[in-house]
PDB file of N, CA and C in Angstrom:
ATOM      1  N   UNK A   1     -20.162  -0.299 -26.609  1.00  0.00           N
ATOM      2  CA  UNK A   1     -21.037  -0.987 -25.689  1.00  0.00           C
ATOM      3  C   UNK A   1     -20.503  -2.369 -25.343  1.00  0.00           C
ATOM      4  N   UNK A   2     -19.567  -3.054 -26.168  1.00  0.00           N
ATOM      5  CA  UNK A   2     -19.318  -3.928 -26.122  1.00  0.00           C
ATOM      6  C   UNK A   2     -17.897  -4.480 -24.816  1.00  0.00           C
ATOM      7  N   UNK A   3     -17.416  -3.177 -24.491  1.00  0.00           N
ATOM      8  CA  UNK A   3     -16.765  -3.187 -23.210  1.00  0.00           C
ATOM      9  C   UNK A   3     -17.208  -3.094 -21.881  1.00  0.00           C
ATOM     10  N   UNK A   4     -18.361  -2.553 -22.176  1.00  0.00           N
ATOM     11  CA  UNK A   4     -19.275  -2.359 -20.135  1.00  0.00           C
ATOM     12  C   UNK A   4     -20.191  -4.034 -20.773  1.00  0.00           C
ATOM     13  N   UNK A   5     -20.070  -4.324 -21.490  1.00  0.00           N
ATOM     14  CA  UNK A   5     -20.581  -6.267 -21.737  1.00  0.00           C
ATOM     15  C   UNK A   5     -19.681  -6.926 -21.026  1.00  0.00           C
ATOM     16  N   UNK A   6     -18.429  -6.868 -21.341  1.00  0.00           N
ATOM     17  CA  UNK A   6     -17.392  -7.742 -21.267  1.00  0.00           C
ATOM     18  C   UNK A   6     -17.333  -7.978 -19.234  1.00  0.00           C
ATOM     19  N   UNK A   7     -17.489  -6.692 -18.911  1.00  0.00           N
ATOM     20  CA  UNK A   7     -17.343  -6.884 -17.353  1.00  0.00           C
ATOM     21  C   UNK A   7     -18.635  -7.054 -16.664  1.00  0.00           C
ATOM     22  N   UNK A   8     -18.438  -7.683 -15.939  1.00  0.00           N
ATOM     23  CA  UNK A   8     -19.163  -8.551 -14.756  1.00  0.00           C
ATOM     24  C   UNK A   8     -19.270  -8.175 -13.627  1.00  0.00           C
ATOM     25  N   UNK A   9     -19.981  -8.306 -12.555  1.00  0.00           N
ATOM     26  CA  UNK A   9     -20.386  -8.216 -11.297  1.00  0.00           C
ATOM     27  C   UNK A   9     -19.168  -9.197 -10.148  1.00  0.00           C
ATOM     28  N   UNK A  10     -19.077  -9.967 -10.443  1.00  0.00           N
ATOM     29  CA  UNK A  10     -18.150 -10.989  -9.581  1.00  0.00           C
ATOM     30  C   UNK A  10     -16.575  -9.864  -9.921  1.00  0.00           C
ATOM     31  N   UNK A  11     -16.357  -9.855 -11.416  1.00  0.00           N
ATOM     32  CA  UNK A  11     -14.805  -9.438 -11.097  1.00  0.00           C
ATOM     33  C   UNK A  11     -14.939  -8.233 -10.290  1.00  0.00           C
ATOM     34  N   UNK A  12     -15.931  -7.016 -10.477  1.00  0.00           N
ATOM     35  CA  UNK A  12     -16.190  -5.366  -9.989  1.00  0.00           C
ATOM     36  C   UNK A  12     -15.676  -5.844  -8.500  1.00  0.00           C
ATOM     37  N   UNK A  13     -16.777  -6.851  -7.934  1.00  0.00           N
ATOM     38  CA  UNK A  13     -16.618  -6.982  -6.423  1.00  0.00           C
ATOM     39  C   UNK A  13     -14.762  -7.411  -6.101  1.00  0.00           C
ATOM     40  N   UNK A  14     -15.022  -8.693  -6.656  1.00  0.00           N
ATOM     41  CA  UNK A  14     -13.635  -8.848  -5.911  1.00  0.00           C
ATOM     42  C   UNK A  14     -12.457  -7.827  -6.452  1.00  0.00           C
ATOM     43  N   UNK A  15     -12.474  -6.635  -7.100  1.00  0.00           N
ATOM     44  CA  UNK A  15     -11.207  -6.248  -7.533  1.00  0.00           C
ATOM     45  C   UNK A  15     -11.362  -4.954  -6.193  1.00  0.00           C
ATOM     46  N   UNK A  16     -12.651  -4.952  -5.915  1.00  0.00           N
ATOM     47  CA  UNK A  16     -13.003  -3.991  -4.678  1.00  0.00           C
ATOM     48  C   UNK A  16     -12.683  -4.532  -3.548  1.00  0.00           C
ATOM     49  N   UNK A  17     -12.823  -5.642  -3.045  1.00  0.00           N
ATOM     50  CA  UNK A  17     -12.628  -6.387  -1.946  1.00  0.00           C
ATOM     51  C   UNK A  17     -11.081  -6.161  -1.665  1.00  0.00           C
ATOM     52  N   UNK A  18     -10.403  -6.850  -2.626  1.00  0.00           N
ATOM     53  CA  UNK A  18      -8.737  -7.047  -2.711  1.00  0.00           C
ATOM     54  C   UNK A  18      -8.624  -5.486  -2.596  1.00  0.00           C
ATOM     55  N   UNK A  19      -8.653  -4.526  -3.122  1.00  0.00           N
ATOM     56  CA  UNK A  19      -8.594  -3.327  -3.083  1.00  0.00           C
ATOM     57  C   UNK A  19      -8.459  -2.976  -1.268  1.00  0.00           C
ATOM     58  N   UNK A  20      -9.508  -3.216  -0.564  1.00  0.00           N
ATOM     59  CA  UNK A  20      -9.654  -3.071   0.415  1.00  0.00           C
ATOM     60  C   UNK A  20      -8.963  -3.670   1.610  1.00  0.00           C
ATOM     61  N   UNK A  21      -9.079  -5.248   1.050  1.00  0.00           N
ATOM     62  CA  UNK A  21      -7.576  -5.782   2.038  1.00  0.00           C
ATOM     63  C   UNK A  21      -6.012  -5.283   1.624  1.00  0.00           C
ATOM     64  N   UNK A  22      -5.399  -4.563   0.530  1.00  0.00           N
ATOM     65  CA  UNK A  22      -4.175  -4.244  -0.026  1.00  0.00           C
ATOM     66  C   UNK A  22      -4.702  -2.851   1.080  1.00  0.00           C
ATOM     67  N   UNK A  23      -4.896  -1.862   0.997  1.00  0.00           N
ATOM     68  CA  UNK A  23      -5.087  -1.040   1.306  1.00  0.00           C
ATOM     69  C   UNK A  23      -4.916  -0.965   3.033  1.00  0.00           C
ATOM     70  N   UNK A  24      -5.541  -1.944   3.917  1.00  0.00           N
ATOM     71  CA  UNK A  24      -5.382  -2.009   5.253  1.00  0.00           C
ATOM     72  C   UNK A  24      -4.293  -2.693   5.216  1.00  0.00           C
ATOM     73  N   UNK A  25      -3.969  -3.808   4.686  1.00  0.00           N
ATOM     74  CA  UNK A  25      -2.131  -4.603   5.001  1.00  0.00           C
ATOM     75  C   UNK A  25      -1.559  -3.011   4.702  1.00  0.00           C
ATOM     76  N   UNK A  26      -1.267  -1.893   3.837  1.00  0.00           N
ATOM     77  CA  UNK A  26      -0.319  -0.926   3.770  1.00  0.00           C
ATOM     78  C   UNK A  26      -0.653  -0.620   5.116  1.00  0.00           C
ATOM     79  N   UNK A  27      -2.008  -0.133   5.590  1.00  0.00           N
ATOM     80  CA  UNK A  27      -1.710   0.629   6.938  1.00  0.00           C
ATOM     81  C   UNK A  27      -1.563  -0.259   7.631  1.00  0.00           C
ATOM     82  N   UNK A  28      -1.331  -1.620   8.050  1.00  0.00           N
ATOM     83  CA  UNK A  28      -0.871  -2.293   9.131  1.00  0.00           C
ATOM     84  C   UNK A  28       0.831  -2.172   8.908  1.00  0.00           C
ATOM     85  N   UNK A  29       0.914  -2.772   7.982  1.00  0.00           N
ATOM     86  CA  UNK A  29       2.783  -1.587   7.588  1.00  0.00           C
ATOM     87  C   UNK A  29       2.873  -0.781   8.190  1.00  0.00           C
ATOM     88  N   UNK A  30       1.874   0.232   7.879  1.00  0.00           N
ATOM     89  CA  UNK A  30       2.866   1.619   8.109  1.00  0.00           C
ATOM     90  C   UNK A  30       2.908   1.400   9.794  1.00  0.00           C
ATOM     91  N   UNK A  31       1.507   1.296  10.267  1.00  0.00           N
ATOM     92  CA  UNK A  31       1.787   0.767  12.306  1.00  0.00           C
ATOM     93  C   UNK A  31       2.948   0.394  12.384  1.00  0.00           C
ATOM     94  N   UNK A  32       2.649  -0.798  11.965  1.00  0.00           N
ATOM     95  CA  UNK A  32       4.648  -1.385  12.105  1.00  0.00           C
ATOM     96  C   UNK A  32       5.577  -1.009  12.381  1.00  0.00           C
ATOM     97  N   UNK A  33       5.957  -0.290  10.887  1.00  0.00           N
ATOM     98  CA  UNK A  33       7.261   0.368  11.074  1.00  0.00           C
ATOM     99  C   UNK A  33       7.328   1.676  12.125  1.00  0.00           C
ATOM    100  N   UNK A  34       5.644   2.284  12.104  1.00  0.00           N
ATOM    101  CA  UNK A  34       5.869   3.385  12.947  1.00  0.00           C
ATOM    102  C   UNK A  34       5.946   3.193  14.630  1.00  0.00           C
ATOM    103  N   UNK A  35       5.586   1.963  14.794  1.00  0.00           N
ATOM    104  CA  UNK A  35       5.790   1.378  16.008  1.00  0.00           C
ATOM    105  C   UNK A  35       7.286   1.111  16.199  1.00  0.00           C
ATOM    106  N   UNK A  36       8.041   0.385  15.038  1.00  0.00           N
ATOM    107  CA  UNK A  36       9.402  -0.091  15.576  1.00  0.00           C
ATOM    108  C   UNK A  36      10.506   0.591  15.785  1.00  0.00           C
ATOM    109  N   UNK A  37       9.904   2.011  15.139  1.00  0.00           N
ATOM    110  CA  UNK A  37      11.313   3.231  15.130  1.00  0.00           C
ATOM    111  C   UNK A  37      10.976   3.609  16.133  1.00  0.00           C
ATOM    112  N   UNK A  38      13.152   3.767  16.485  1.00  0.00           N
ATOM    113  CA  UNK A  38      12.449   4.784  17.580  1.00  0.00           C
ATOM    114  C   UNK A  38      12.474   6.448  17.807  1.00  0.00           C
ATOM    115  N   UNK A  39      12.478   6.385  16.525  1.00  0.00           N
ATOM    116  CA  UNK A  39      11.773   8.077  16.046  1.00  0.00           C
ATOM    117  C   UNK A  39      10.857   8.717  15.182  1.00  0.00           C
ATOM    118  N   UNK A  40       9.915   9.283  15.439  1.00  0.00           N
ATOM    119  CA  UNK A  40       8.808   9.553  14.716  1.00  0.00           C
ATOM    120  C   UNK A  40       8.930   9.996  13.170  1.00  0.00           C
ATOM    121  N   UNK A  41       8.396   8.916  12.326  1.00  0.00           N
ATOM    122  CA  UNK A  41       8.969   9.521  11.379  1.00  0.00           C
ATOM    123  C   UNK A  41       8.311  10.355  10.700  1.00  0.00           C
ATOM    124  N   UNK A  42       7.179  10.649  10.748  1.00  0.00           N
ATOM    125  CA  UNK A  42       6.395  11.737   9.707  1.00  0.00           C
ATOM    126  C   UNK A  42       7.344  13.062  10.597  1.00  0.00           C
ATOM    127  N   UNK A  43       7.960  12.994  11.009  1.00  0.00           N
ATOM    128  CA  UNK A  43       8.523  14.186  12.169  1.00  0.00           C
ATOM    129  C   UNK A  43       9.811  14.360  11.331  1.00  0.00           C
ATOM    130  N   UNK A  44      10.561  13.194  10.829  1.00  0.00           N
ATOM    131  CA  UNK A  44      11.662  13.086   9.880  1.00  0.00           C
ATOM    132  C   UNK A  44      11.587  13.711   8.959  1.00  0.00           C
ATOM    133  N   UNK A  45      10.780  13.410   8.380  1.00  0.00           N
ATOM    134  CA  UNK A  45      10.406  13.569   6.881  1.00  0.00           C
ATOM    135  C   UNK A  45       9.694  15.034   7.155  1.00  0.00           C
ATOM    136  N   UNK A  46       8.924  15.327   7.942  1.00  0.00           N
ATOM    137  CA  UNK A  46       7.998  17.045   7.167  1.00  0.00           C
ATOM    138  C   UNK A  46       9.272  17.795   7.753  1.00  0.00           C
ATOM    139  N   UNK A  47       9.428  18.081   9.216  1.00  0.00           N
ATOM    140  CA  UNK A  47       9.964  19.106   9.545  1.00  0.00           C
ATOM    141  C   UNK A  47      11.332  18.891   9.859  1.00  0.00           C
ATOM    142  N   UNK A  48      12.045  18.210  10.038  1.00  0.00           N
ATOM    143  CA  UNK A  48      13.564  17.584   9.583  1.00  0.00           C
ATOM    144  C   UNK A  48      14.156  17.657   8.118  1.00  0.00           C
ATOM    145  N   UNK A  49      12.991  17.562   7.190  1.00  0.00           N
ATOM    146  CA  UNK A  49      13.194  16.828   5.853  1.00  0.00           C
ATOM    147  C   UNK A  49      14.357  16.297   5.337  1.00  0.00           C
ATOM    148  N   UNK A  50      14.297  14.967   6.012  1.00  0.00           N
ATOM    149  CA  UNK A  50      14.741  14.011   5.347  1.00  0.00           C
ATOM    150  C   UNK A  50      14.486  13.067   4.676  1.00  0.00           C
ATOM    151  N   UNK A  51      15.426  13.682   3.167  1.00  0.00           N
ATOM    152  CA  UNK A  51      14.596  12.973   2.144  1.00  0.00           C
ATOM    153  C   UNK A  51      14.909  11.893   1.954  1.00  0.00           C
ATOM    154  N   UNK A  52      16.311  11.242   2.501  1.00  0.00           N
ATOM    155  CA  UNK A  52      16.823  10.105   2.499  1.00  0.00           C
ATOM    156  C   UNK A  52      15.512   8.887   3.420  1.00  0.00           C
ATOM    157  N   UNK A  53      15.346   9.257   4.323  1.00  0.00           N
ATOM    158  CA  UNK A  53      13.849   8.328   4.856  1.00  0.00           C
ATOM    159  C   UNK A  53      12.742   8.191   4.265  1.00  0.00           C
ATOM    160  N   UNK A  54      12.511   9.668   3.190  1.00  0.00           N
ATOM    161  CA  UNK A  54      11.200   9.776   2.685  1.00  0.00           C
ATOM    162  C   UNK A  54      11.427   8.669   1.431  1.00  0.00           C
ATOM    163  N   UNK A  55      12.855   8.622   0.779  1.00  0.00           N
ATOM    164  CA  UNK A  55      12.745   7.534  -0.005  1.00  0.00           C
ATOM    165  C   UNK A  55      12.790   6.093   0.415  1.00  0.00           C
ATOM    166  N   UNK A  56      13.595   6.041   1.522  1.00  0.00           N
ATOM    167  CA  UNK A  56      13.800   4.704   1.877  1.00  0.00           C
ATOM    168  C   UNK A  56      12.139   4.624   2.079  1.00  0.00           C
ATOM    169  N   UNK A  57      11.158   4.671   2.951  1.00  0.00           N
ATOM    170  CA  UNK A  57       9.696   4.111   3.380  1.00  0.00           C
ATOM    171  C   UNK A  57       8.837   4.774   1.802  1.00  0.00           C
ATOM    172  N   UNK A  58       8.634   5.409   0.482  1.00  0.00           N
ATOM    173  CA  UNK A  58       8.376   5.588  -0.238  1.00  0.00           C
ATOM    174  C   UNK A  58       8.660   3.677  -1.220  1.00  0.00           C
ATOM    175  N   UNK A  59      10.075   3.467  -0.943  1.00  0.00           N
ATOM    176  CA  UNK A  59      10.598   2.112  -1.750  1.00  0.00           C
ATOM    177  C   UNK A  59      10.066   1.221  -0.804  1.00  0.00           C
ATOM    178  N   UNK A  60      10.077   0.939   0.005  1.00  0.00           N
ATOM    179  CA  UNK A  60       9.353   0.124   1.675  1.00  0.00           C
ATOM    180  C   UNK A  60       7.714  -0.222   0.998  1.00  0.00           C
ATOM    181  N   UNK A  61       7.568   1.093   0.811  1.00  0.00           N
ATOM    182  CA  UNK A  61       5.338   0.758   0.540  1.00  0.00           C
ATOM    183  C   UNK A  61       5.808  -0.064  -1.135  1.00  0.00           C
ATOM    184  N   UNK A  62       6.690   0.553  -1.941  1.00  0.00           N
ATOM    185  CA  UNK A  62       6.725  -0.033  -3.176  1.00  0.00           C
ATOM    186  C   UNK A  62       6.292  -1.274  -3.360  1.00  0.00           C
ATOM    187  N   UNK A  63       7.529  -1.548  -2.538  1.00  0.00           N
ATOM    188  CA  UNK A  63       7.860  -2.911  -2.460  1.00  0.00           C
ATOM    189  C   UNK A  63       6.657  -4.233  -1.933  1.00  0.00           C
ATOM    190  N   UNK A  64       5.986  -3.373  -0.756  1.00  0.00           N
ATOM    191  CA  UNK A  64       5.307  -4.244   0.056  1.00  0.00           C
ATOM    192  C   UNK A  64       4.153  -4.051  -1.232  1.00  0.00           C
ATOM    193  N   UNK A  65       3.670  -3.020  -1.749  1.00  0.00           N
ATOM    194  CA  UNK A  65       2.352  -3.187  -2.496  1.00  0.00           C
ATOM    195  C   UNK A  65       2.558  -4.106  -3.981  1.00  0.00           C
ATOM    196  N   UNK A  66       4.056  -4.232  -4.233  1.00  0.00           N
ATOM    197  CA  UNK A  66       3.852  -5.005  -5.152  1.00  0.00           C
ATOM    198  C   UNK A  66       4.095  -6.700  -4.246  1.00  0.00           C
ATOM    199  N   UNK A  67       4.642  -7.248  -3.571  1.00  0.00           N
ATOM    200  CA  UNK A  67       4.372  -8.565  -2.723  1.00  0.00           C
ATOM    201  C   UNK A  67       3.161  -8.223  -2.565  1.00  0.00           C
ATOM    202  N   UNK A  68       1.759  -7.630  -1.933  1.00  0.00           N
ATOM    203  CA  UNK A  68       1.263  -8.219  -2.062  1.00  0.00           C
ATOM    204  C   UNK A  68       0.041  -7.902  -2.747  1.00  0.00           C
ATOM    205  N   UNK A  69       0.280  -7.487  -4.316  1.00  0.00           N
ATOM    206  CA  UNK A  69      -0.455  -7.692  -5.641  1.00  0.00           C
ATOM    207  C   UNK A  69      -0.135  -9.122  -6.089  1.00  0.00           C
ATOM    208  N   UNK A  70       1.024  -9.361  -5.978  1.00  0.00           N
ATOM    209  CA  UNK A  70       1.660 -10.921  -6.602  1.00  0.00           C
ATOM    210  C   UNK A  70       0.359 -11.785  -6.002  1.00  0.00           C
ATOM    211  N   UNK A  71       0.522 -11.660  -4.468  1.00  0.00           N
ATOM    212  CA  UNK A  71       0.342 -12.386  -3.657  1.00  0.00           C
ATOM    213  C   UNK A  71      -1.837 -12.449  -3.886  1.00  0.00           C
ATOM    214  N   UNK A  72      -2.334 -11.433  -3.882  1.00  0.00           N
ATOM    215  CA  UNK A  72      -3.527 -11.395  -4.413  1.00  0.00           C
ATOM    216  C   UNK A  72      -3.749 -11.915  -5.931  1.00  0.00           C
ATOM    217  N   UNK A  73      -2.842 -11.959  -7.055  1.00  0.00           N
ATOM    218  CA  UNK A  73      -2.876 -12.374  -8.052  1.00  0.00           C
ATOM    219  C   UNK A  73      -2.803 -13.624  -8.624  1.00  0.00           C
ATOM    220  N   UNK A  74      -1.884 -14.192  -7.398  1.00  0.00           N
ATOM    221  CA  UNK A  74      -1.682 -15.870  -7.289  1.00  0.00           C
ATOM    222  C   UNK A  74      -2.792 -16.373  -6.368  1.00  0.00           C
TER     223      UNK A  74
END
């Protein structure tokens, strides 16, 4: 019992909030990049399969979701 004590109402919200802005910055990413190519890439990746893209934008979200956890954490 002494662990559902320890947590609070203020942290629940904001870890939901941040949750919610991390979550739309990825899909403003993904617009992005899917705007700047100029080839469709879910088109790459399912029926092309290329897995070389599926990793490169797989390391792309990595990357961006850990900048901006830092960036919510600081």
């Amino acid at each position: 019992m002494d662990l559902f004590s320890a947590i609070q109402l203020p942290e629940v919200v904001s870890t939901v909030v941040f949750t919610i802005i991390g979550m739309a910055l990825m899909f403003l990413v993904w617009k992005v990049i899917d705007w700047m190519t100029p080839f469709p890439i879910l088109k790459e990746i399912e029926k092309d399969q290329n897995v070389a893209l599926a990793v490169l934008i797989g390391f792309l979200f990595l990357s961006i979701s850990i900048i901006i956890a830092a960036v919510i954490l600081s």
